[in-house]
PDB file of N, CA and C in Angstrom:
ATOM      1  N   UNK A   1       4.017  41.476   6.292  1.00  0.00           N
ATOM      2  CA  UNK A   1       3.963  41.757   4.883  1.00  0.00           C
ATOM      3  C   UNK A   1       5.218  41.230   4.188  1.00  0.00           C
ATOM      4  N   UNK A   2       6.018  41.835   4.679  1.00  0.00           N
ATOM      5  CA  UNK A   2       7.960  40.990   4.202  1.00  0.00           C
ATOM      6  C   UNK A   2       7.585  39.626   4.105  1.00  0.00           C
ATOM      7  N   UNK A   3       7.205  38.943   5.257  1.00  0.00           N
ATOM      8  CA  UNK A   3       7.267  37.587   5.304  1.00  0.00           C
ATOM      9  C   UNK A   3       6.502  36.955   4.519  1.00  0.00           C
ATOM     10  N   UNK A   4       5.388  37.255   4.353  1.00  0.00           N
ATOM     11  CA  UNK A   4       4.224  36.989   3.435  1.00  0.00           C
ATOM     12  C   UNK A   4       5.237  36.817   2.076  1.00  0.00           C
ATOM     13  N   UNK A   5       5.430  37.953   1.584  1.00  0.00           N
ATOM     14  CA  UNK A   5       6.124  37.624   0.195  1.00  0.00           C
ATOM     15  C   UNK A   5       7.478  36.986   0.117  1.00  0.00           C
ATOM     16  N   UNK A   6       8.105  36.705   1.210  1.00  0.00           N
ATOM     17  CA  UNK A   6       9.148  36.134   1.545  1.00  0.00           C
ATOM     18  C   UNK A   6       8.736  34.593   1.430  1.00  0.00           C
ATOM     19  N   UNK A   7       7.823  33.982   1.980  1.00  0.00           N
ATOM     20  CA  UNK A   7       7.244  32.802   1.976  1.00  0.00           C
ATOM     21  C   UNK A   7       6.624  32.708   0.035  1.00  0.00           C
ATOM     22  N   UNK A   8       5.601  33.433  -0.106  1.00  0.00           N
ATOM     23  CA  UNK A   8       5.746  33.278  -1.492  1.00  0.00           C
ATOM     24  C   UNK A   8       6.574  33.418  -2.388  1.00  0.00           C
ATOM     25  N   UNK A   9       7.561  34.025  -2.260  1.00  0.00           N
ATOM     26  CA  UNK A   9       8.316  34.040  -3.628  1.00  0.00           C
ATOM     27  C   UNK A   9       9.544  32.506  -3.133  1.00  0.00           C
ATOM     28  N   UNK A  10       9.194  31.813  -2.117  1.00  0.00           N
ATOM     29  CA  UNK A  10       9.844  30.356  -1.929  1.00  0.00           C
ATOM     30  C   UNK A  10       9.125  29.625  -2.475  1.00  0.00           C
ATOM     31  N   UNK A  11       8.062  29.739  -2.323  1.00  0.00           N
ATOM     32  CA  UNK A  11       6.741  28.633  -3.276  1.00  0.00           C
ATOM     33  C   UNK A  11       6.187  29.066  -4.679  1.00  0.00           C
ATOM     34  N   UNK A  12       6.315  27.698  -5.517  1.00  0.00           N
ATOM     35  CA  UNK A  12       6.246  28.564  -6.744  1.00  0.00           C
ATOM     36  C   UNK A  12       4.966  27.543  -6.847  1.00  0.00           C
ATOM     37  N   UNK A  13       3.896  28.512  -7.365  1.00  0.00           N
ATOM     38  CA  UNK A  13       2.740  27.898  -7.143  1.00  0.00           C
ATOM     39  C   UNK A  13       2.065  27.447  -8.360  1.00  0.00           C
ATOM     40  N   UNK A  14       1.645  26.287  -8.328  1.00  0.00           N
ATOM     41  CA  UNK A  14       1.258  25.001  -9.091  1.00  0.00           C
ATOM     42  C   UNK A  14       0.034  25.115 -10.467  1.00  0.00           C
ATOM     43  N   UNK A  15       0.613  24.803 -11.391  1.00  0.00           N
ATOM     44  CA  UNK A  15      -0.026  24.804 -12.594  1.00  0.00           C
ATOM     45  C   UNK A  15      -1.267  24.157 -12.270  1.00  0.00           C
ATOM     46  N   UNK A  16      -2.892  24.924 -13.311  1.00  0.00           N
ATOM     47  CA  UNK A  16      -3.776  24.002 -12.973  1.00  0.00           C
ATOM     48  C   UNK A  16      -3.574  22.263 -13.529  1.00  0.00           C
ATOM     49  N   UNK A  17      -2.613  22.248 -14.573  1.00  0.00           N
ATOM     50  CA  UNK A  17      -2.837  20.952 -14.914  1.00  0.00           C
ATOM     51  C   UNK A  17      -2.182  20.240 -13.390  1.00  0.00           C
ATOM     52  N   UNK A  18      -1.213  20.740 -13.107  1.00  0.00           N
ATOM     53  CA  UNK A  18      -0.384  19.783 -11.779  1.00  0.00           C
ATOM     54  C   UNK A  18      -1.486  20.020 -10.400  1.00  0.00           C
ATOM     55  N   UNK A  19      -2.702  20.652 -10.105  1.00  0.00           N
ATOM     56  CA  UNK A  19      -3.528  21.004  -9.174  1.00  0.00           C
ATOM     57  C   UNK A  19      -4.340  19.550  -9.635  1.00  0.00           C
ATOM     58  N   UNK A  20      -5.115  19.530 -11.064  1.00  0.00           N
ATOM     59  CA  UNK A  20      -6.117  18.853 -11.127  1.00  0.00           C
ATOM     60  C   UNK A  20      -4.887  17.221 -11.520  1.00  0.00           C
ATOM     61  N   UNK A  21      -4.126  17.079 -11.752  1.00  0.00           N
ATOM     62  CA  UNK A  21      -3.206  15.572 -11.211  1.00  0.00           C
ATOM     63  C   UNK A  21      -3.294  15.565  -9.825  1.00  0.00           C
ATOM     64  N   UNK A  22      -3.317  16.305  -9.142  1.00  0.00           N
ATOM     65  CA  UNK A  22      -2.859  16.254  -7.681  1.00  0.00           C
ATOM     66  C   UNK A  22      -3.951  15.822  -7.083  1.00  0.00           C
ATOM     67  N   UNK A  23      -5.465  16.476  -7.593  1.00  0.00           N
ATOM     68  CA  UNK A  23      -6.751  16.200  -6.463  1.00  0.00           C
ATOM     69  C   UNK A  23      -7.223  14.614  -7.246  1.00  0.00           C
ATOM     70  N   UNK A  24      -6.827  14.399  -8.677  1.00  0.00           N
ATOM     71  CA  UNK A  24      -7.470  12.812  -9.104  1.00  0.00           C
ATOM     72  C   UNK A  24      -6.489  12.161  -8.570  1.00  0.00           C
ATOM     73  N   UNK A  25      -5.343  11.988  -7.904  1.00  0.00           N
ATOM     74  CA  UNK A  25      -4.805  11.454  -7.749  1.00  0.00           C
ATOM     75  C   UNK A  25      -5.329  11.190  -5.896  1.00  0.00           C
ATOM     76  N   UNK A  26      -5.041  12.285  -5.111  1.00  0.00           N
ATOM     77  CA  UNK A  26      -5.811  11.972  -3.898  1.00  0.00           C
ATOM     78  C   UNK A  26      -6.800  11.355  -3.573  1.00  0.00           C
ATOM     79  N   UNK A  27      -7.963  11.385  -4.786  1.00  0.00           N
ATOM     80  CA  UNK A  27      -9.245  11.296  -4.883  1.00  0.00           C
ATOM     81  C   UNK A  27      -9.084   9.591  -5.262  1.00  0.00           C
ATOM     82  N   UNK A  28      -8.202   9.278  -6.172  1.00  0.00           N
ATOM     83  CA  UNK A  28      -8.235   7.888  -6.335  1.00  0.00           C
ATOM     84  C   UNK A  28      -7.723   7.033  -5.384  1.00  0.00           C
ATOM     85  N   UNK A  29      -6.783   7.547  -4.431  1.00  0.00           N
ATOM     86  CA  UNK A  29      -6.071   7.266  -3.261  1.00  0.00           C
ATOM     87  C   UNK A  29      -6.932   6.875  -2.247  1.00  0.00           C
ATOM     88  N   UNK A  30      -8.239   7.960  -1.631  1.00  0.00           N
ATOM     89  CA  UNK A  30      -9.098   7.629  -0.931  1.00  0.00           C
ATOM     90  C   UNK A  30      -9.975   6.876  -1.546  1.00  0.00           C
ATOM     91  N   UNK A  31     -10.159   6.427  -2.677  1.00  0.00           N
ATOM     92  CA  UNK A  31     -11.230   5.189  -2.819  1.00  0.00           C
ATOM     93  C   UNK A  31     -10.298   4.196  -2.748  1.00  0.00           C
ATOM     94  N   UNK A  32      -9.296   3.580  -3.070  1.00  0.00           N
ATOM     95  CA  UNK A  32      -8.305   2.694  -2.796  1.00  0.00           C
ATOM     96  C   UNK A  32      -8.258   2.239  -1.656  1.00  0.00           C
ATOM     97  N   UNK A  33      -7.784   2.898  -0.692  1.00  0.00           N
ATOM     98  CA  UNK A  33      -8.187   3.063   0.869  1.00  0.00           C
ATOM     99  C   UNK A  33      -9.275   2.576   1.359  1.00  0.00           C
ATOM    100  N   UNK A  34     -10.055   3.340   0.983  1.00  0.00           N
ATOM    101  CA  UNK A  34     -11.764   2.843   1.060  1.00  0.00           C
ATOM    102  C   UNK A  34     -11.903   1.766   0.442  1.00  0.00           C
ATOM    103  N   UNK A  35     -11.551   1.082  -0.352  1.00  0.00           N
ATOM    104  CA  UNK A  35     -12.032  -0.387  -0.880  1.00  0.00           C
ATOM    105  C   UNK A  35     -11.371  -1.520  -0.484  1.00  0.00           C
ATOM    106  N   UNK A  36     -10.636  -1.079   0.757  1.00  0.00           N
ATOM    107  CA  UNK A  36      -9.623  -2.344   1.349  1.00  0.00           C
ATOM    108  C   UNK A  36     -10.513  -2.841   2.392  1.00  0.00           C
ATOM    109  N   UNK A  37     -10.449  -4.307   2.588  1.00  0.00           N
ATOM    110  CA  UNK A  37     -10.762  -4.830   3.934  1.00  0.00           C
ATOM    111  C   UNK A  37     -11.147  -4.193   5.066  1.00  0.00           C
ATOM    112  N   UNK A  38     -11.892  -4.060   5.926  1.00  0.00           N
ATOM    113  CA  UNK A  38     -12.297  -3.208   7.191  1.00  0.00           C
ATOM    114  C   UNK A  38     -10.835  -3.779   7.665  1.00  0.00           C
ATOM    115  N   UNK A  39     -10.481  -4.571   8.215  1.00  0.00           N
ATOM    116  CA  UNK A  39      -9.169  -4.854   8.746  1.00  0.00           C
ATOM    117  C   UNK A  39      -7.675  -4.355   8.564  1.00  0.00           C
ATOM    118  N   UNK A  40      -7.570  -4.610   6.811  1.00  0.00           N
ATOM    119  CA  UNK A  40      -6.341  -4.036   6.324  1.00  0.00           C
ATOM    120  C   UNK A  40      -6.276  -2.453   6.261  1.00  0.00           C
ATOM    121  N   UNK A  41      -7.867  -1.825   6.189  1.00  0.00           N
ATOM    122  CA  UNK A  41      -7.940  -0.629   6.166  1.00  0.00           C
ATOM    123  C   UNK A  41      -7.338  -0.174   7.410  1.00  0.00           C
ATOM    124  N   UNK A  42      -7.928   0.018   8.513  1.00  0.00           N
ATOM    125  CA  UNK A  42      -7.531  -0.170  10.014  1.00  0.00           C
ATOM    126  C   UNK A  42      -5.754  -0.188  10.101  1.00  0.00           C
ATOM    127  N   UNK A  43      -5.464  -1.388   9.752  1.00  0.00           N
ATOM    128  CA  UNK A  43      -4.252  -1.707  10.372  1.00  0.00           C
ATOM    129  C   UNK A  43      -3.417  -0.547   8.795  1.00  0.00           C
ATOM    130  N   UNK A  44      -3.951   0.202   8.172  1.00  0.00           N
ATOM    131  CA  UNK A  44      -2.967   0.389   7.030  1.00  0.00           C
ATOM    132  C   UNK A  44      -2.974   2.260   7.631  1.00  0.00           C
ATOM    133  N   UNK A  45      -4.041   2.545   7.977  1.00  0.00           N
ATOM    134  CA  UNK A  45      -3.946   3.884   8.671  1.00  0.00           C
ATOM    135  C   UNK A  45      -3.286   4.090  10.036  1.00  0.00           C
ATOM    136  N   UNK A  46      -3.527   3.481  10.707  1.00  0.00           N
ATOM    137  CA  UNK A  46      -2.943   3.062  11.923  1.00  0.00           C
ATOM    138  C   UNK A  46      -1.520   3.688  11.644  1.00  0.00           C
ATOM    139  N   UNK A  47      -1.038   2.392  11.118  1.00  0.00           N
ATOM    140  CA  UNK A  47       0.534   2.301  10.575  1.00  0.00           C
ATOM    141  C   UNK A  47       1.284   3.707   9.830  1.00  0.00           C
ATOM    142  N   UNK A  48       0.384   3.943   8.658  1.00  0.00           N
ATOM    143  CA  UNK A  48       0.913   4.930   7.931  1.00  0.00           C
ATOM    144  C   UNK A  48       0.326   6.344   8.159  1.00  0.00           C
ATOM    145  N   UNK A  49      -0.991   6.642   8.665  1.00  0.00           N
ATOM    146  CA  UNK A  49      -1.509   7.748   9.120  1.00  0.00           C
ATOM    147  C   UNK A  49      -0.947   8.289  10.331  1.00  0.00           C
ATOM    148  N   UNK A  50      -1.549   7.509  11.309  1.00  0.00           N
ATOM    149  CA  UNK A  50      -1.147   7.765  13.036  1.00  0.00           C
ATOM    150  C   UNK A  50       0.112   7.285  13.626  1.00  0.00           C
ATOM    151  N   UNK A  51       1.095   6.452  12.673  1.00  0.00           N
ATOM    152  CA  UNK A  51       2.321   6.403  13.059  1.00  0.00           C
ATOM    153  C   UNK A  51       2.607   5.117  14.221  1.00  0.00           C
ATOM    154  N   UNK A  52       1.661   4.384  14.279  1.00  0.00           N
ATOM    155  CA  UNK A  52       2.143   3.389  15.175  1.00  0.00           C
ATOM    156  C   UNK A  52       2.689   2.087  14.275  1.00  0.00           C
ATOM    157  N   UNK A  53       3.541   1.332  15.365  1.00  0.00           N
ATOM    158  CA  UNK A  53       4.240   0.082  14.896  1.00  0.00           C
ATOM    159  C   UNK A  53       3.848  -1.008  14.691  1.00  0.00           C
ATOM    160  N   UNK A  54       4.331  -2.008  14.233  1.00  0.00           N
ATOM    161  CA  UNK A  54       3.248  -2.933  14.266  1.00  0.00           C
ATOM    162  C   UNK A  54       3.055  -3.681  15.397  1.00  0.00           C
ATOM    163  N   UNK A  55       4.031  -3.983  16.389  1.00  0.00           N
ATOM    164  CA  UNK A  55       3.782  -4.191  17.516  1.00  0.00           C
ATOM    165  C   UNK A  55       2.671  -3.151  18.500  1.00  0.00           C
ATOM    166  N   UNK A  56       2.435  -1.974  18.186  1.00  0.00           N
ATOM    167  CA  UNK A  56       1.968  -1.549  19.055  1.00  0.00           C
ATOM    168  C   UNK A  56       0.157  -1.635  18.450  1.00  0.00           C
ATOM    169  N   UNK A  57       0.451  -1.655  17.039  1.00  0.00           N
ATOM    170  CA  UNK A  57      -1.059  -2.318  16.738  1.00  0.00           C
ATOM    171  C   UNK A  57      -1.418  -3.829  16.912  1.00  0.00           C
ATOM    172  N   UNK A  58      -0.303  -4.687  16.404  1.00  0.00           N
ATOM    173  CA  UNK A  58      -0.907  -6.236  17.420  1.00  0.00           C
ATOM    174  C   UNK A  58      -1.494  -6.083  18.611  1.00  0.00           C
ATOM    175  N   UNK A  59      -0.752  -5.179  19.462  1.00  0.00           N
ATOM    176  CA  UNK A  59      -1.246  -5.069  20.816  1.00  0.00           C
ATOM    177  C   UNK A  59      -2.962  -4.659  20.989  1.00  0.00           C
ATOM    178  N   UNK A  60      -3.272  -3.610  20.166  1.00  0.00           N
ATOM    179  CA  UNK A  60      -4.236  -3.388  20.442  1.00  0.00           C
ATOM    180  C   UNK A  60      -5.735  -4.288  19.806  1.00  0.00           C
ATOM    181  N   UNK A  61      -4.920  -4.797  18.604  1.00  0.00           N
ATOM    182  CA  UNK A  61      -5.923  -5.749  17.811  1.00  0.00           C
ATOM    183  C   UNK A  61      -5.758  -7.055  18.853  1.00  0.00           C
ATOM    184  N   UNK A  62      -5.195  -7.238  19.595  1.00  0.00           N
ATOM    185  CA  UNK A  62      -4.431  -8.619  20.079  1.00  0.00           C
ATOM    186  C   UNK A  62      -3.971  -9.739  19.322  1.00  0.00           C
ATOM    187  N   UNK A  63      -3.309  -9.411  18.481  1.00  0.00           N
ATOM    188  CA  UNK A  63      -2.804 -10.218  17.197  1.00  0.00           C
ATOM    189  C   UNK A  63      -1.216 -10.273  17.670  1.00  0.00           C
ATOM    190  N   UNK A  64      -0.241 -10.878  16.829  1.00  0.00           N
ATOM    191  CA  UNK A  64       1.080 -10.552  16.634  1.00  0.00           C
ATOM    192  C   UNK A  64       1.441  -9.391  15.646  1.00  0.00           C
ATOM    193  N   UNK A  65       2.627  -8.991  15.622  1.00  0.00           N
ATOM    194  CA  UNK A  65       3.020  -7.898  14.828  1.00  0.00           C
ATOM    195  C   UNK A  65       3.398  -8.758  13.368  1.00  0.00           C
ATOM    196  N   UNK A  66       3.547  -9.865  13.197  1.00  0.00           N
ATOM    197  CA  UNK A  66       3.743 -10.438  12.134  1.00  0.00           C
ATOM    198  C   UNK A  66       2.716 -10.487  11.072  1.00  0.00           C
ATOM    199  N   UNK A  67       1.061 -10.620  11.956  1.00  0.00           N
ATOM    200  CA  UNK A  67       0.003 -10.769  11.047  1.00  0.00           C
ATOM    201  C   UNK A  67      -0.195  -9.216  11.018  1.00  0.00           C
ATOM    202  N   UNK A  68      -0.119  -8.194  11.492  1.00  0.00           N
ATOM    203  CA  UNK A  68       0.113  -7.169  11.233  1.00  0.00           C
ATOM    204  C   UNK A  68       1.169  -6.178  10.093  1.00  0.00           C
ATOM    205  N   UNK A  69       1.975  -6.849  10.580  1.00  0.00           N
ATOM    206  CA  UNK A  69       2.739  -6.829   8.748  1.00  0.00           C
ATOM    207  C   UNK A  69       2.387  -7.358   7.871  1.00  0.00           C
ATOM    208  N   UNK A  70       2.129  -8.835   7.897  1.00  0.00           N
ATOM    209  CA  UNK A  70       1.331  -9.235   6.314  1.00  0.00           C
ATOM    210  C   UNK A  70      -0.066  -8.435   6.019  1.00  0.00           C
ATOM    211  N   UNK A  71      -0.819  -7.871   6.793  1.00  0.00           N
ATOM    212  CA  UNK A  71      -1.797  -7.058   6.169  1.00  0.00           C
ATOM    213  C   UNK A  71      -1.499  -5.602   5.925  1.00  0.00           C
ATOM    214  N   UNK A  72      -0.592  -5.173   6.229  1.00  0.00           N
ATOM    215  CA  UNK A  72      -0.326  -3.878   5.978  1.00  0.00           C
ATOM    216  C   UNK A  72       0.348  -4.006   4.402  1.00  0.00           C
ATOM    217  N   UNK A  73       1.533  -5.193   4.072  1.00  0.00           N
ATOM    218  CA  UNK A  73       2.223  -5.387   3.036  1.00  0.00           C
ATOM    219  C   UNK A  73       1.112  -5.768   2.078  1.00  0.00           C
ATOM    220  N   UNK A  74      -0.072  -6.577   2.359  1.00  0.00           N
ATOM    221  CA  UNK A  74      -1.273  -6.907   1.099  1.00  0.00           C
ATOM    222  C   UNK A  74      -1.914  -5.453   0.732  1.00  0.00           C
ATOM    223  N   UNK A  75      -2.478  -4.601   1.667  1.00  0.00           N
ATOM    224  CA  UNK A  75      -3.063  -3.662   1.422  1.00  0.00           C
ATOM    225  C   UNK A  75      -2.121  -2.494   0.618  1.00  0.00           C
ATOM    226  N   UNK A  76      -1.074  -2.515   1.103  1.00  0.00           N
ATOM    227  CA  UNK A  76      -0.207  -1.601   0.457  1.00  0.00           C
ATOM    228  C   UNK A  76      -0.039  -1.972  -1.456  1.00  0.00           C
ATOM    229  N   UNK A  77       0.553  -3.411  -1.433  1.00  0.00           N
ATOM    230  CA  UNK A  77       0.323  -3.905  -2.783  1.00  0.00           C
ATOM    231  C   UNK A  77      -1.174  -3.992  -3.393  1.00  0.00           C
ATOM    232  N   UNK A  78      -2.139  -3.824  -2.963  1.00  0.00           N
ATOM    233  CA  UNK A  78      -3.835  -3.318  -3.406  1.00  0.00           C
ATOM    234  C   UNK A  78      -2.975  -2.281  -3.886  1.00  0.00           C
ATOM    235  N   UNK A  79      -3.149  -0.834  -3.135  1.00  0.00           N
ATOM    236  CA  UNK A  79      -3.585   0.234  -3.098  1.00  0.00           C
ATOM    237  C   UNK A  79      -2.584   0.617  -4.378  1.00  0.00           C
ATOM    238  N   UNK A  80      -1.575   0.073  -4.426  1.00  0.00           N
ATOM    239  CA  UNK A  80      -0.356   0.176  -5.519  1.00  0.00           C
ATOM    240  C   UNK A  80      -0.820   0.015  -7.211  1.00  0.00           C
ATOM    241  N   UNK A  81      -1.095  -1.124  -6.589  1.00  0.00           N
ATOM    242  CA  UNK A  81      -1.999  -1.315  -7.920  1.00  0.00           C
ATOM    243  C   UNK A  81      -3.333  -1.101  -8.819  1.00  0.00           C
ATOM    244  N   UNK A  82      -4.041  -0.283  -7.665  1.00  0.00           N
ATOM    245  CA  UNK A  82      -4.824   0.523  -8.399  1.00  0.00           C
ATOM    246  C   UNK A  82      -4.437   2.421  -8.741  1.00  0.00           C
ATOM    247  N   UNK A  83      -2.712   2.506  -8.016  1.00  0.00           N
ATOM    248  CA  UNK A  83      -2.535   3.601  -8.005  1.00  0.00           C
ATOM    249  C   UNK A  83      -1.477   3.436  -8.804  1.00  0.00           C
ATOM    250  N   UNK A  84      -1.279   2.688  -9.802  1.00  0.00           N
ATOM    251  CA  UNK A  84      -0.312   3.032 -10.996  1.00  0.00           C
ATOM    252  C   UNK A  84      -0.058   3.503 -12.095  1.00  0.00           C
ATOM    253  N   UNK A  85      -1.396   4.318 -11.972  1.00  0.00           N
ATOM    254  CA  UNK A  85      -1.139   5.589 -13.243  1.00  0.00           C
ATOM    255  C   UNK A  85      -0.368   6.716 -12.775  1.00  0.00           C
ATOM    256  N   UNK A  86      -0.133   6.877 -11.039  1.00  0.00           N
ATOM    257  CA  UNK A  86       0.615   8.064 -10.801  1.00  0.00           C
ATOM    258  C   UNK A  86       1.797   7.822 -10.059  1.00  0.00           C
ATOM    259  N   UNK A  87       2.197   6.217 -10.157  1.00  0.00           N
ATOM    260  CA  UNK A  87       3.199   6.070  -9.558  1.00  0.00           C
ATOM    261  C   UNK A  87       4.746   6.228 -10.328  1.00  0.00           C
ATOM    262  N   UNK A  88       5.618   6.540 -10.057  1.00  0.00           N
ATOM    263  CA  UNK A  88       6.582   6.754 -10.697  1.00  0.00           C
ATOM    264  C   UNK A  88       7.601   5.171 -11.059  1.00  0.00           C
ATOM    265  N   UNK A  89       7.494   4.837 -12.332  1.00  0.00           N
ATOM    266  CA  UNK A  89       8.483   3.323 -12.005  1.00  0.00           C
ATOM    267  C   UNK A  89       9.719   3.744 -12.144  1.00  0.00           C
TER     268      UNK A  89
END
């Protein structure tokens, strides 16, 4: 019970306007995602979801880690640019 309100009164919990920015913003994120290349998609979750390198995804695509960086760096600049209403410049 302590802890409970101990943990809440650390979190100060989120206006609906900052809730409904938060889910169009996710929501536009996963179609972004979703509208990339089967490839760049792949190699962009990989990387930024599951945490592997790019060497360790060349490996598994059998590519180099170089063409693995240029598709991670294209997809990233996609996803940027359809996500610049919530990006901060």
């Amino acid at each position: 019970w302590d802890e409970t309100l101990y943990r809440r009164a650390l979190r100060v919990p989120k206006s609906l306007d900052e809730h409904m920015v938060e889910e169009e913003r996710n929501e536009t994120l996963c179609k972004a995602v979703g509208s990339l290349p089967e490839i760049q998609r792949r190699r962009f979750l990989l990387y930024y979801e599951y945490d592997y390198n790019y060497s360790e995804i060349g490996a598994m695509e059998h590519c180099n880690s170089t063409a693995v960086y240029q598709s991670i760096v294209r997809a990233r600049e996609k996803i940027k640019t359809q996500m610049k209403n919530y990006l901060c410049a």
